[in-house]
N, C-alpha and C. Protein backbone atom coordinates (compact mmCIF):
# COMPACT_ATOMS: atom_id res chain seq x y z
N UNK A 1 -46.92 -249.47 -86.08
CA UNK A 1 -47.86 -248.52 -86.49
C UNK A 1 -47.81 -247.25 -85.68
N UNK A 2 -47.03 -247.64 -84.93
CA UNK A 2 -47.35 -246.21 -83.82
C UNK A 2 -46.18 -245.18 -84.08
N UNK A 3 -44.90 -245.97 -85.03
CA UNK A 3 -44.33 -244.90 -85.45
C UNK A 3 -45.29 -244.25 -86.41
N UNK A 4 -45.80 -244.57 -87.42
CA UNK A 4 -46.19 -244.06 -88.36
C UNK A 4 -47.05 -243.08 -87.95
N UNK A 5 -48.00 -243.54 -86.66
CA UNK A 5 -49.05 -242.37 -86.62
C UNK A 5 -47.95 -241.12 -85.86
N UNK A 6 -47.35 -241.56 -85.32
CA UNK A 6 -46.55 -240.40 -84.66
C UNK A 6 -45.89 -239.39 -85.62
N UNK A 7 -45.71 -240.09 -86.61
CA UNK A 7 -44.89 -239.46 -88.07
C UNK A 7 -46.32 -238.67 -88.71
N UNK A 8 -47.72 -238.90 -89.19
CA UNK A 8 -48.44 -238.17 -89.25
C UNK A 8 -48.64 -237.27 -88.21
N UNK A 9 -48.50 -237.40 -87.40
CA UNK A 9 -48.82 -236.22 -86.14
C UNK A 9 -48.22 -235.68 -85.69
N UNK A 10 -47.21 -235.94 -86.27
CA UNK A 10 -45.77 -234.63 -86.09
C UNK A 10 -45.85 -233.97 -87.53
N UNK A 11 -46.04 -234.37 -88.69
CA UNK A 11 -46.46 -233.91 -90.34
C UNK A 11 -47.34 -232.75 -89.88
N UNK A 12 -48.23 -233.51 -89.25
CA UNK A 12 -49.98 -232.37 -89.11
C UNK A 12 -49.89 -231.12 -87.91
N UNK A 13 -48.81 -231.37 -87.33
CA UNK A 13 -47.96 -230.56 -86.48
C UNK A 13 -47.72 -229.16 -87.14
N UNK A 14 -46.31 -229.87 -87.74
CA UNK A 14 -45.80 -228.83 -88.74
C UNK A 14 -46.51 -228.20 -89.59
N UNK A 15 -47.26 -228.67 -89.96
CA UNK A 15 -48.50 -228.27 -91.36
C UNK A 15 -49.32 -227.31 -90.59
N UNK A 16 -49.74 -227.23 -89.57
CA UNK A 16 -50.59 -226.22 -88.29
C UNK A 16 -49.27 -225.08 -88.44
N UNK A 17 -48.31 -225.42 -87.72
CA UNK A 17 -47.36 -224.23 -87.40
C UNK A 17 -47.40 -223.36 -89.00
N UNK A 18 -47.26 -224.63 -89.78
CA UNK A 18 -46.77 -223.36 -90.97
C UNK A 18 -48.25 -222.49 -91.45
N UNK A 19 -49.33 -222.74 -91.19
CA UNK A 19 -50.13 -222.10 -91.37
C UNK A 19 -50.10 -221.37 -90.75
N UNK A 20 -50.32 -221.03 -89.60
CA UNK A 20 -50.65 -220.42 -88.72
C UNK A 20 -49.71 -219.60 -88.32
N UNK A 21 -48.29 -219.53 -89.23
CA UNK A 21 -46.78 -218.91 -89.32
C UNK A 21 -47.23 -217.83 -90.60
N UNK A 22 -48.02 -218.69 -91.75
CA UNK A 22 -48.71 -217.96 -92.66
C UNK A 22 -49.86 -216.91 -92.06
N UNK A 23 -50.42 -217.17 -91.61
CA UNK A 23 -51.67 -215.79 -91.18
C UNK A 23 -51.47 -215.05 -90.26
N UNK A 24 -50.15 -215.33 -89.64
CA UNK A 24 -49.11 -214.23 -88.98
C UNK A 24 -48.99 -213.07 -89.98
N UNK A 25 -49.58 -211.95 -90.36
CA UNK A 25 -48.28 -211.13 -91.38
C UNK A 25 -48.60 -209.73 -90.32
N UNK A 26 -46.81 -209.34 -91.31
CA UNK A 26 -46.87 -208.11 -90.52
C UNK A 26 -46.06 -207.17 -91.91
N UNK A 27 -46.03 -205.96 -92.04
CA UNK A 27 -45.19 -205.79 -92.74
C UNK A 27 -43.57 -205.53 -92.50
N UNK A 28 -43.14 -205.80 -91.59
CA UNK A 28 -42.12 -205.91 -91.06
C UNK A 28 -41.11 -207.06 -91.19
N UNK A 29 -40.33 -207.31 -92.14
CA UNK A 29 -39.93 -208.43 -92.64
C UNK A 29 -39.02 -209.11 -91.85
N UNK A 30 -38.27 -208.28 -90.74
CA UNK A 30 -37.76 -209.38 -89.43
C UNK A 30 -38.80 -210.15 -88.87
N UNK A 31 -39.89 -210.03 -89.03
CA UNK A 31 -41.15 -210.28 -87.82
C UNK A 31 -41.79 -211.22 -88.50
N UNK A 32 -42.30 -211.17 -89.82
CA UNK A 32 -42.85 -211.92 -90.64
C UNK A 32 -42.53 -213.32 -90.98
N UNK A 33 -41.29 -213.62 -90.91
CA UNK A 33 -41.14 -215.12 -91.49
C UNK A 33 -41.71 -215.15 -93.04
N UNK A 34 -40.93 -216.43 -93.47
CA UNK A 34 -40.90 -216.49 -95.04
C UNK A 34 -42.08 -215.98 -95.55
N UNK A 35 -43.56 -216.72 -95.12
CA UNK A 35 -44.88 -216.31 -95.65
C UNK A 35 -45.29 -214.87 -95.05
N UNK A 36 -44.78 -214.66 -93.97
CA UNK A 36 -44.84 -212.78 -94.00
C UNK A 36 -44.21 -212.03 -95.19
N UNK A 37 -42.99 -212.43 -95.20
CA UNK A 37 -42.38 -211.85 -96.51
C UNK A 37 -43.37 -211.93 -97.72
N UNK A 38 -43.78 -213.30 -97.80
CA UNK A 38 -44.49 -212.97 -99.56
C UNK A 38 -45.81 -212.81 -99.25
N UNK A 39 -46.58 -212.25 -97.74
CA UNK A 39 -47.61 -211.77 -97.88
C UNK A 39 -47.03 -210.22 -98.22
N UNK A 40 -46.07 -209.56 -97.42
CA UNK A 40 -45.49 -208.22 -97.69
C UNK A 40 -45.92 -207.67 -99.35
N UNK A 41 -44.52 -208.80 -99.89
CA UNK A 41 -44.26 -208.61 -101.62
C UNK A 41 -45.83 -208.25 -102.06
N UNK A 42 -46.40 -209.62 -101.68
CA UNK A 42 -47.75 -209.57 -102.91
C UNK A 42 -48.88 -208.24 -102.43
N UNK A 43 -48.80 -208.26 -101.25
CA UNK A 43 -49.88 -207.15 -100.82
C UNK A 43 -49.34 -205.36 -101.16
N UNK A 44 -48.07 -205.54 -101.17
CA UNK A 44 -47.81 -204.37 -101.61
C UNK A 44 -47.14 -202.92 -100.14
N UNK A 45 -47.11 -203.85 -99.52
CA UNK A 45 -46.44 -203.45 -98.03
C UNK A 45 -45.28 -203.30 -97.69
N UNK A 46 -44.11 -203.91 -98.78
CA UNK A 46 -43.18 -203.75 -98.61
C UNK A 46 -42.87 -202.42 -99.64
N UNK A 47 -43.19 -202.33 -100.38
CA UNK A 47 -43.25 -201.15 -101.15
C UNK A 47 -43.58 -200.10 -100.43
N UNK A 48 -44.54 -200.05 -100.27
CA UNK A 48 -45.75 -198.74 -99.27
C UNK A 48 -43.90 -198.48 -98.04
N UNK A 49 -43.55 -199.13 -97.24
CA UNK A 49 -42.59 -199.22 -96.31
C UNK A 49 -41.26 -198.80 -96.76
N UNK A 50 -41.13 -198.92 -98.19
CA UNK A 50 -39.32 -198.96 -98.68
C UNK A 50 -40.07 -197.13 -99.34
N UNK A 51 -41.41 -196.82 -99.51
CA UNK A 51 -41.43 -195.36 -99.70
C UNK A 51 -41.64 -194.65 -99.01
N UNK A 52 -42.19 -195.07 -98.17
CA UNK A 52 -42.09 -193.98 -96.46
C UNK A 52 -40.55 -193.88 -96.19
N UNK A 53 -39.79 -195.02 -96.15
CA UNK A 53 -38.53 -194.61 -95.73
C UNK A 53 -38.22 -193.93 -96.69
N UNK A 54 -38.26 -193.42 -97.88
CA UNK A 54 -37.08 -193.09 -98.95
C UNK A 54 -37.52 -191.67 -98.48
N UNK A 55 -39.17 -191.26 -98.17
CA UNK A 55 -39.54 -189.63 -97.91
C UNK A 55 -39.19 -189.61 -96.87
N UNK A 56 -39.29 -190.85 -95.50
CA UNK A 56 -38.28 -189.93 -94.40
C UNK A 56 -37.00 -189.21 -94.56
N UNK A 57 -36.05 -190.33 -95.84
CA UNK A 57 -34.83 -189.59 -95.70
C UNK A 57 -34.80 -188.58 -97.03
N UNK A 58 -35.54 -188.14 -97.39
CA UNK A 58 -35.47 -187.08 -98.07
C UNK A 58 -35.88 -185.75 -97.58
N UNK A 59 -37.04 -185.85 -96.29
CA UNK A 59 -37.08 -184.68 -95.43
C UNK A 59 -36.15 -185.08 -94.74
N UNK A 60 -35.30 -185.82 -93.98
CA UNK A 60 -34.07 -185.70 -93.29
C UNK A 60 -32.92 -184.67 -94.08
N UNK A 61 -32.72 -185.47 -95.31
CA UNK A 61 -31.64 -184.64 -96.31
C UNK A 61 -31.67 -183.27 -96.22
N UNK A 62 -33.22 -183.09 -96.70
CA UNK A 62 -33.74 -181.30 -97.21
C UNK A 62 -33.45 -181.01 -95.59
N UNK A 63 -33.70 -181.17 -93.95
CA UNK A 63 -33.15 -180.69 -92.97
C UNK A 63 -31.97 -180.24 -92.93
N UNK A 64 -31.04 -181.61 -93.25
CA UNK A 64 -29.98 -181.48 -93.34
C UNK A 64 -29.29 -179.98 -93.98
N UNK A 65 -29.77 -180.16 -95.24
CA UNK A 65 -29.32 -179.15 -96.56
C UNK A 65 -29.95 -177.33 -95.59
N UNK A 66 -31.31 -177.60 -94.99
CA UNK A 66 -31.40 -176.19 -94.31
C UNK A 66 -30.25 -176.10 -93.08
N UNK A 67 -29.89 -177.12 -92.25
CA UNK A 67 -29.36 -176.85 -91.11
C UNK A 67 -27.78 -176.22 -91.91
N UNK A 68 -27.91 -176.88 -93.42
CA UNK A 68 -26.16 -176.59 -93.55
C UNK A 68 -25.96 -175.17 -93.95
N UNK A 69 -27.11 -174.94 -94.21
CA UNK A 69 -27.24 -173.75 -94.89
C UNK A 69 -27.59 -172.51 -94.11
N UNK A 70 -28.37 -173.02 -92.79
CA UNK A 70 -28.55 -171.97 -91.33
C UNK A 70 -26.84 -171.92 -91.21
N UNK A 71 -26.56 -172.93 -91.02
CA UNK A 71 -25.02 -173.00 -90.21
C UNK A 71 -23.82 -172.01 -90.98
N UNK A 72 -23.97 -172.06 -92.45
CA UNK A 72 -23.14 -171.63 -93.17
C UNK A 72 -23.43 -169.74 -93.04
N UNK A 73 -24.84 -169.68 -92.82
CA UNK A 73 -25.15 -168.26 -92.44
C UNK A 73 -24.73 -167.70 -91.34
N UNK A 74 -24.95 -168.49 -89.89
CA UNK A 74 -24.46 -168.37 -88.71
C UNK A 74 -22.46 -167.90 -88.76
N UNK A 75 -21.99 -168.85 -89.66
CA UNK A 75 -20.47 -168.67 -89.32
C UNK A 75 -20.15 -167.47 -89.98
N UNK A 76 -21.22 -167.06 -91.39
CA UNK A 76 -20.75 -165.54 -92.16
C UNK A 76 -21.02 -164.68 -90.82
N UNK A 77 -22.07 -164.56 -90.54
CA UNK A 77 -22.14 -163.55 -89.61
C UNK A 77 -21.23 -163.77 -88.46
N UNK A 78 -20.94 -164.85 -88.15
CA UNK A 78 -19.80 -164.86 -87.01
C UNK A 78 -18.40 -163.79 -87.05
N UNK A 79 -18.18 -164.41 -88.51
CA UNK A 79 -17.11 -163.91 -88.89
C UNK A 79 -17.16 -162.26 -89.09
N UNK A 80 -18.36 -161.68 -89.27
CA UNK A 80 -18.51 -160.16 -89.60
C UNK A 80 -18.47 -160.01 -88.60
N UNK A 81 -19.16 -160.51 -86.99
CA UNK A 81 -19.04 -159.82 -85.83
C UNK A 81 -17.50 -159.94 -85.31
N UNK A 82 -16.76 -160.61 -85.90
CA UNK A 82 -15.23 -160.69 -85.38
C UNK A 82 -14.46 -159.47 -86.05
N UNK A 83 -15.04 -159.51 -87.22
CA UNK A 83 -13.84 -158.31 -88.20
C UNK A 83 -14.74 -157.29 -87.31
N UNK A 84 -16.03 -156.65 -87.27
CA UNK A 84 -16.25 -155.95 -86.68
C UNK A 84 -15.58 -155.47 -85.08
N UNK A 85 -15.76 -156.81 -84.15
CA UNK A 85 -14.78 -156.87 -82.98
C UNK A 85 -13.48 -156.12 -83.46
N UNK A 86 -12.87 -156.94 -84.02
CA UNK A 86 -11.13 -156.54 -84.03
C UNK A 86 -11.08 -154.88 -84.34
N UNK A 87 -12.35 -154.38 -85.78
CA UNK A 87 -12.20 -152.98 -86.19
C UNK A 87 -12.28 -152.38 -84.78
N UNK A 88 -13.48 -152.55 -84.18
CA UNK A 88 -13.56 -151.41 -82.84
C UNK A 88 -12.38 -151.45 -82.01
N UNK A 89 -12.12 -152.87 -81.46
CA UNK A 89 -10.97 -153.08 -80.82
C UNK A 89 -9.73 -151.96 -81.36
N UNK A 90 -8.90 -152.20 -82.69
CA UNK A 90 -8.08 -151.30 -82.99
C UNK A 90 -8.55 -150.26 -82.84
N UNK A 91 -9.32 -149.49 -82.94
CA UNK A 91 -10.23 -148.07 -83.06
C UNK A 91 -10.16 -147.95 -81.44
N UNK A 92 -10.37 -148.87 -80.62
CA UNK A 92 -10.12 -148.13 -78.76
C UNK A 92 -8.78 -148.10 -78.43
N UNK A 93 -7.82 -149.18 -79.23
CA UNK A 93 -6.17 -149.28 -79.19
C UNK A 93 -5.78 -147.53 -79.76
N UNK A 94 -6.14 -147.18 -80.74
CA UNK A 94 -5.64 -146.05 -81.15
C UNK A 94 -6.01 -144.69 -80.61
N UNK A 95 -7.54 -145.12 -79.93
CA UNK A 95 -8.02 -143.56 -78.92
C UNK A 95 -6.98 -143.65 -78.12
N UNK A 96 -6.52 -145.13 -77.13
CA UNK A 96 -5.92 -144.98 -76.47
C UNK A 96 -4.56 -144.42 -76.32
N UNK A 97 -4.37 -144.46 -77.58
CA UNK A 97 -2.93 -144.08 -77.88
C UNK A 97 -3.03 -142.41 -78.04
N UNK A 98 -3.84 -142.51 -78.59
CA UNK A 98 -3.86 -140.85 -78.64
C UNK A 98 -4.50 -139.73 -77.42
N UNK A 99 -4.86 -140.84 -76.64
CA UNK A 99 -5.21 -140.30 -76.10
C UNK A 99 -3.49 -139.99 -74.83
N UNK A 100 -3.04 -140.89 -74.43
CA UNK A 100 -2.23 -141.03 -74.00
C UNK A 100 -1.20 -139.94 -74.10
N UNK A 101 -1.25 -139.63 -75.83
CA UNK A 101 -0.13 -138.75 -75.98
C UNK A 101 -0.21 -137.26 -75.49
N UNK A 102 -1.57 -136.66 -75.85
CA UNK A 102 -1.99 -136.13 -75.32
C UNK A 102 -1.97 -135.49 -74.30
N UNK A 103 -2.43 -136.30 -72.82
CA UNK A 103 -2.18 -136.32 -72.19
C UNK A 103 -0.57 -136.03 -71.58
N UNK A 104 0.16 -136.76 -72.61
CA UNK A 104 2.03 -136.20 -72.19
C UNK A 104 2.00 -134.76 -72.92
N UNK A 105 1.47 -134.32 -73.68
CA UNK A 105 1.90 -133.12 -74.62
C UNK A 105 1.25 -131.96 -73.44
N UNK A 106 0.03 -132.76 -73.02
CA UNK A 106 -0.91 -131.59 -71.68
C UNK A 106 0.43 -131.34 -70.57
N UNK A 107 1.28 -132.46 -70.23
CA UNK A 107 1.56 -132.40 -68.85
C UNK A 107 3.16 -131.50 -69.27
N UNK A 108 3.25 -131.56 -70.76
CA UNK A 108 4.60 -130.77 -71.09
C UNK A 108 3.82 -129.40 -71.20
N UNK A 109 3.07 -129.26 -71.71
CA UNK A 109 2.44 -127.64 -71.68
C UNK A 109 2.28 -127.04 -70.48
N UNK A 110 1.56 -127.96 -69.59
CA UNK A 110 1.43 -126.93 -68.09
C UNK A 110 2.87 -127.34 -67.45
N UNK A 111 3.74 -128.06 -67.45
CA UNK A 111 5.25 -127.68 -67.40
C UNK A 111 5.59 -126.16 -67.74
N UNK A 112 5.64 -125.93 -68.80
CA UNK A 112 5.97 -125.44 -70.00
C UNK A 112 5.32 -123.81 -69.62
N UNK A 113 3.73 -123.74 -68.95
CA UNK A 113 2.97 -122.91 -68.79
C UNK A 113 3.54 -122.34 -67.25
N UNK A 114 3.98 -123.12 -66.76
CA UNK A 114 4.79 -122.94 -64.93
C UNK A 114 6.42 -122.63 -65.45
N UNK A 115 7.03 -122.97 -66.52
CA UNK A 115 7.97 -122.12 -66.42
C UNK A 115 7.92 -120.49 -67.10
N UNK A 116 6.66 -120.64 -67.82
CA UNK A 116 6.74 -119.12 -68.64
C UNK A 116 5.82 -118.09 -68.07
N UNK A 117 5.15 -118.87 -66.76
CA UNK A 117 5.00 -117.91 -65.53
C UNK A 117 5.95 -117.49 -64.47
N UNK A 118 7.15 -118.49 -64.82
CA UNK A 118 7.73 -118.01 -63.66
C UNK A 118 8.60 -116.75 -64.53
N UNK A 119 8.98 -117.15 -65.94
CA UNK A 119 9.56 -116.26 -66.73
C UNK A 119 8.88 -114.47 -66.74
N UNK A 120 7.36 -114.61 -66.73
CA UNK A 120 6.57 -113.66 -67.11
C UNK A 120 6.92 -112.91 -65.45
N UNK A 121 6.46 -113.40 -64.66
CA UNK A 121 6.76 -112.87 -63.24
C UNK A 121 8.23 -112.15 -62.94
N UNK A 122 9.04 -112.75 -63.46
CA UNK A 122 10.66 -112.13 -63.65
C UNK A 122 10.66 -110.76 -64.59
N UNK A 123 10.10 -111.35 -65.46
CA UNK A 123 10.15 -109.84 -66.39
C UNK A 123 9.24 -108.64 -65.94
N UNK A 124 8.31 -108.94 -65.03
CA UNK A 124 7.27 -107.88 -64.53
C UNK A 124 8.13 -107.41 -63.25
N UNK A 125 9.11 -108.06 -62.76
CA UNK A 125 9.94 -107.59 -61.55
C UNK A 125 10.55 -106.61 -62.40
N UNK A 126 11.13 -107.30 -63.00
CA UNK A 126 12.44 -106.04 -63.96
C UNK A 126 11.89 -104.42 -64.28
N UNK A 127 10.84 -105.14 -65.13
CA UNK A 127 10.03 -103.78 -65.67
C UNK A 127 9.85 -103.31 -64.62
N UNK A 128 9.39 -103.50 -63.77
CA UNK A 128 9.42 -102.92 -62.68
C UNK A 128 10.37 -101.98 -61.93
N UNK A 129 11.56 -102.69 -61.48
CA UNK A 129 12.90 -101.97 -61.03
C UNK A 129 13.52 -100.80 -62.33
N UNK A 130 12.97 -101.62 -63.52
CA UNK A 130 13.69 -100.29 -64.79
C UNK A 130 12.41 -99.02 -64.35
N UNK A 131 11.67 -99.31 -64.51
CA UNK A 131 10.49 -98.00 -64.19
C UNK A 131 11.02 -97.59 -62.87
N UNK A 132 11.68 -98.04 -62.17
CA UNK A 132 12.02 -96.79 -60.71
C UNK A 132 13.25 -95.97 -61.52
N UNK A 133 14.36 -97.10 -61.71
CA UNK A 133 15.37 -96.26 -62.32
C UNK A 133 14.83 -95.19 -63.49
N UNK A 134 13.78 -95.24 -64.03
CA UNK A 134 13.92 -93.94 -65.18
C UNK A 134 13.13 -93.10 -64.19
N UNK A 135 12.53 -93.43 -63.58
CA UNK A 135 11.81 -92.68 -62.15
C UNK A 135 13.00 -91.46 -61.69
N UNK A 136 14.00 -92.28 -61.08
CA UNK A 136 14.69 -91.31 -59.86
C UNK A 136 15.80 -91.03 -61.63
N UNK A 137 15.97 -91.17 -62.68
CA UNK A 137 16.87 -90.27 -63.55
C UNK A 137 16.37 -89.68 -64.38
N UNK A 138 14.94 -89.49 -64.35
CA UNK A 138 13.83 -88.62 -64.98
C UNK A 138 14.41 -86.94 -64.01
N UNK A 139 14.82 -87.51 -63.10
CA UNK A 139 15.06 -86.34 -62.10
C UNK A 139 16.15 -85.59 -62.27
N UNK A 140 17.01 -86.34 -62.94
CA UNK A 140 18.57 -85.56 -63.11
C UNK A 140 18.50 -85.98 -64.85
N UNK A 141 18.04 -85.37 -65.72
CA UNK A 141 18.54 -85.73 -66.90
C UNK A 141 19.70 -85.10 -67.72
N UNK A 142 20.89 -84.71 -67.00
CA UNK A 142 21.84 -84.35 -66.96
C UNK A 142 22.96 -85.50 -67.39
N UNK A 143 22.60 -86.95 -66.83
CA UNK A 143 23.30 -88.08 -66.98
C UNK A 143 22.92 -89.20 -68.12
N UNK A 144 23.62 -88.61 -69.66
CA UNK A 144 22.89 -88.80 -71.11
C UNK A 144 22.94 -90.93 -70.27
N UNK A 145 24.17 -90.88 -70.25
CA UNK A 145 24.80 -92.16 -70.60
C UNK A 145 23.83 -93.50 -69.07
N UNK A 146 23.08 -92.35 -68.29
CA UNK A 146 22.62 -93.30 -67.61
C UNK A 146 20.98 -93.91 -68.32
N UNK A 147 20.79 -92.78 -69.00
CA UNK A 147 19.38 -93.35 -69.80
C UNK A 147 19.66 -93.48 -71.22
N UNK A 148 20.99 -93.82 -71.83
CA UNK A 148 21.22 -94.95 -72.75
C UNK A 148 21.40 -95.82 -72.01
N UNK A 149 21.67 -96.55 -71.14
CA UNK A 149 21.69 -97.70 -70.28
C UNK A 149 20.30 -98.28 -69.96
N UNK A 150 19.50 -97.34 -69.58
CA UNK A 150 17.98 -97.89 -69.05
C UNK A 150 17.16 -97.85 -70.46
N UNK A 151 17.51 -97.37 -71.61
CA UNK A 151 16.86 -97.55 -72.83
C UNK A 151 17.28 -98.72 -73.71
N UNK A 152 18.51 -99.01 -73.07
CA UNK A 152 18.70 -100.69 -73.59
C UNK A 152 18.55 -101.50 -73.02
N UNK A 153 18.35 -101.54 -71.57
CA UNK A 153 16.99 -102.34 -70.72
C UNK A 153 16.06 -102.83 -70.90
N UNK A 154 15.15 -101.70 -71.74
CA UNK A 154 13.58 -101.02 -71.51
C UNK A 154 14.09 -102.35 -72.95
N UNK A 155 15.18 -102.02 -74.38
CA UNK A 155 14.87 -102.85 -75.34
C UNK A 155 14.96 -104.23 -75.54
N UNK A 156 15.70 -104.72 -74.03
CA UNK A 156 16.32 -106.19 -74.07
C UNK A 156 14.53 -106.88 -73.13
N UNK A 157 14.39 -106.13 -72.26
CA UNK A 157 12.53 -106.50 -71.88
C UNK A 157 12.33 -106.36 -72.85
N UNK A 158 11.77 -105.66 -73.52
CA UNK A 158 10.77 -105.88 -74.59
C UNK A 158 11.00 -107.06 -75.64
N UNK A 159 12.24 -107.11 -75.59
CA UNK A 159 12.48 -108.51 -76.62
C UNK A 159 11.94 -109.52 -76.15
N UNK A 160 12.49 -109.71 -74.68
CA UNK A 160 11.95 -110.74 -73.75
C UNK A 160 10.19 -110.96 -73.94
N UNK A 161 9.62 -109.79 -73.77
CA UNK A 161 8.39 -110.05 -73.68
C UNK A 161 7.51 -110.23 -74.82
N UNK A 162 8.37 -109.72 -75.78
CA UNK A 162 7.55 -110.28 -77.39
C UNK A 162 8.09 -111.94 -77.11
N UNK A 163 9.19 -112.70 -76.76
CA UNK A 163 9.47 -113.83 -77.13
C UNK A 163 8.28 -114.61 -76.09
N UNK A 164 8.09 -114.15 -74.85
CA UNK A 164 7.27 -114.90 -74.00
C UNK A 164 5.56 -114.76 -74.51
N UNK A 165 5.53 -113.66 -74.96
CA UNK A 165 3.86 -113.91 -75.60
C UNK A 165 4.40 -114.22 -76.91
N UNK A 166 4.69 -114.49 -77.66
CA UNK A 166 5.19 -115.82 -79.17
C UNK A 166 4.73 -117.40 -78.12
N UNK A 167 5.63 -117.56 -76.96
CA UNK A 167 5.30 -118.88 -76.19
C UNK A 167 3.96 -119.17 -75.66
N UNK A 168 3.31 -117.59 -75.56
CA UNK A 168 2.25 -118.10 -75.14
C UNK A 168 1.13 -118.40 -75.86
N UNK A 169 1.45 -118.04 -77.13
CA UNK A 169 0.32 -117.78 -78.45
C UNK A 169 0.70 -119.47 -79.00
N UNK A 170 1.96 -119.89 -78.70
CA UNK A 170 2.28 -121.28 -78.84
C UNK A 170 1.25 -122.21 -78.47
N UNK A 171 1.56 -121.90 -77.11
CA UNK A 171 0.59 -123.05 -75.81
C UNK A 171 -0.78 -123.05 -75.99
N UNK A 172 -1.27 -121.25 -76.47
CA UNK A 172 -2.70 -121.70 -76.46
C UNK A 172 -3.43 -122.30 -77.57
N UNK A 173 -2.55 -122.50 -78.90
CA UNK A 173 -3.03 -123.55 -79.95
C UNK A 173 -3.46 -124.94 -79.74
């Protein structure tokens, strides 16, 4: 007999646990056990739970869809500040270049300006020495053939000096 009562009292055991496994609920169906589950179903908790999640991930999505859509804005403008970059960039490549040249065309001009001073200074000597000579044969003009000589002087300067102001009307453009 004493199995038997032991066999009821291990029955009335189990019969406690499973109740008391029953008025456990949660809506959480790992947590719940079988009669959690069909308290879930019938109460309507598992539902209420499978629609909270479906609106979490539908404001997740719609995040998503803004972040893709911030992001997709972010890289247009990326990309305009690069074409922009590169435009200026070429645009300081080409001052530089021009500027550069410049700069060589300056250093050939005042070259250029130091030899047609030294030219201009030569020709103001000359004119010079021709103005004594018509000086001292202003005095004897007896000697035709010495002032055809100093009158083709007087015309080979003057050529000279129209060609050096032509150079200089050059330089100062």
């Amino acid at each position: 007999m004493n199995v038997e009562r032991d066999r009821k009292y291990r029955g009335a055991v189990a019969m406690l646990a499973i109740a008391l496994s029953a008025c456990q609920t949660t809506s959480d169906p790992r947590e719940g056990g079988f009669f959690g589950g069909v308290h879930g179903i019938s109460t309507g908790a598992y539902e209420q739970r499978i629609q909270e999640r479906e609106e979490r991930l539908e404001r997740l999505r719609q995040l998503q869809g803004d972040l893709d859509t911030e992001r997709t804005a972010l890289e247009s403008r990326q990309q305009e500040q690069q074409s922009a970059y590169e435009r200026e960039k070429a645009r300081l490549t080409a001052l530089a270049t021009e500027t550069r040249s410049l700069e060589a065309k300056l250093q050939t001009l005042h070259g250029t300006e130091k030899q047609q001073e030294g030219k201009r200074q030569d020709l103001l000597r000359r004119l010079g020495a021709l103005q004594k000579k018509i000086d001292q044969t202003a005095g004897d003009a007896t000697d035709h053939s010495q002032v055809d000589v100093l009158v083709g002087e007087r015309d080979a300067l003057e050529e000279e000096y129209r060609l050096l102001l032509d150079i200089y009307r050059e330089i100062s453009q």
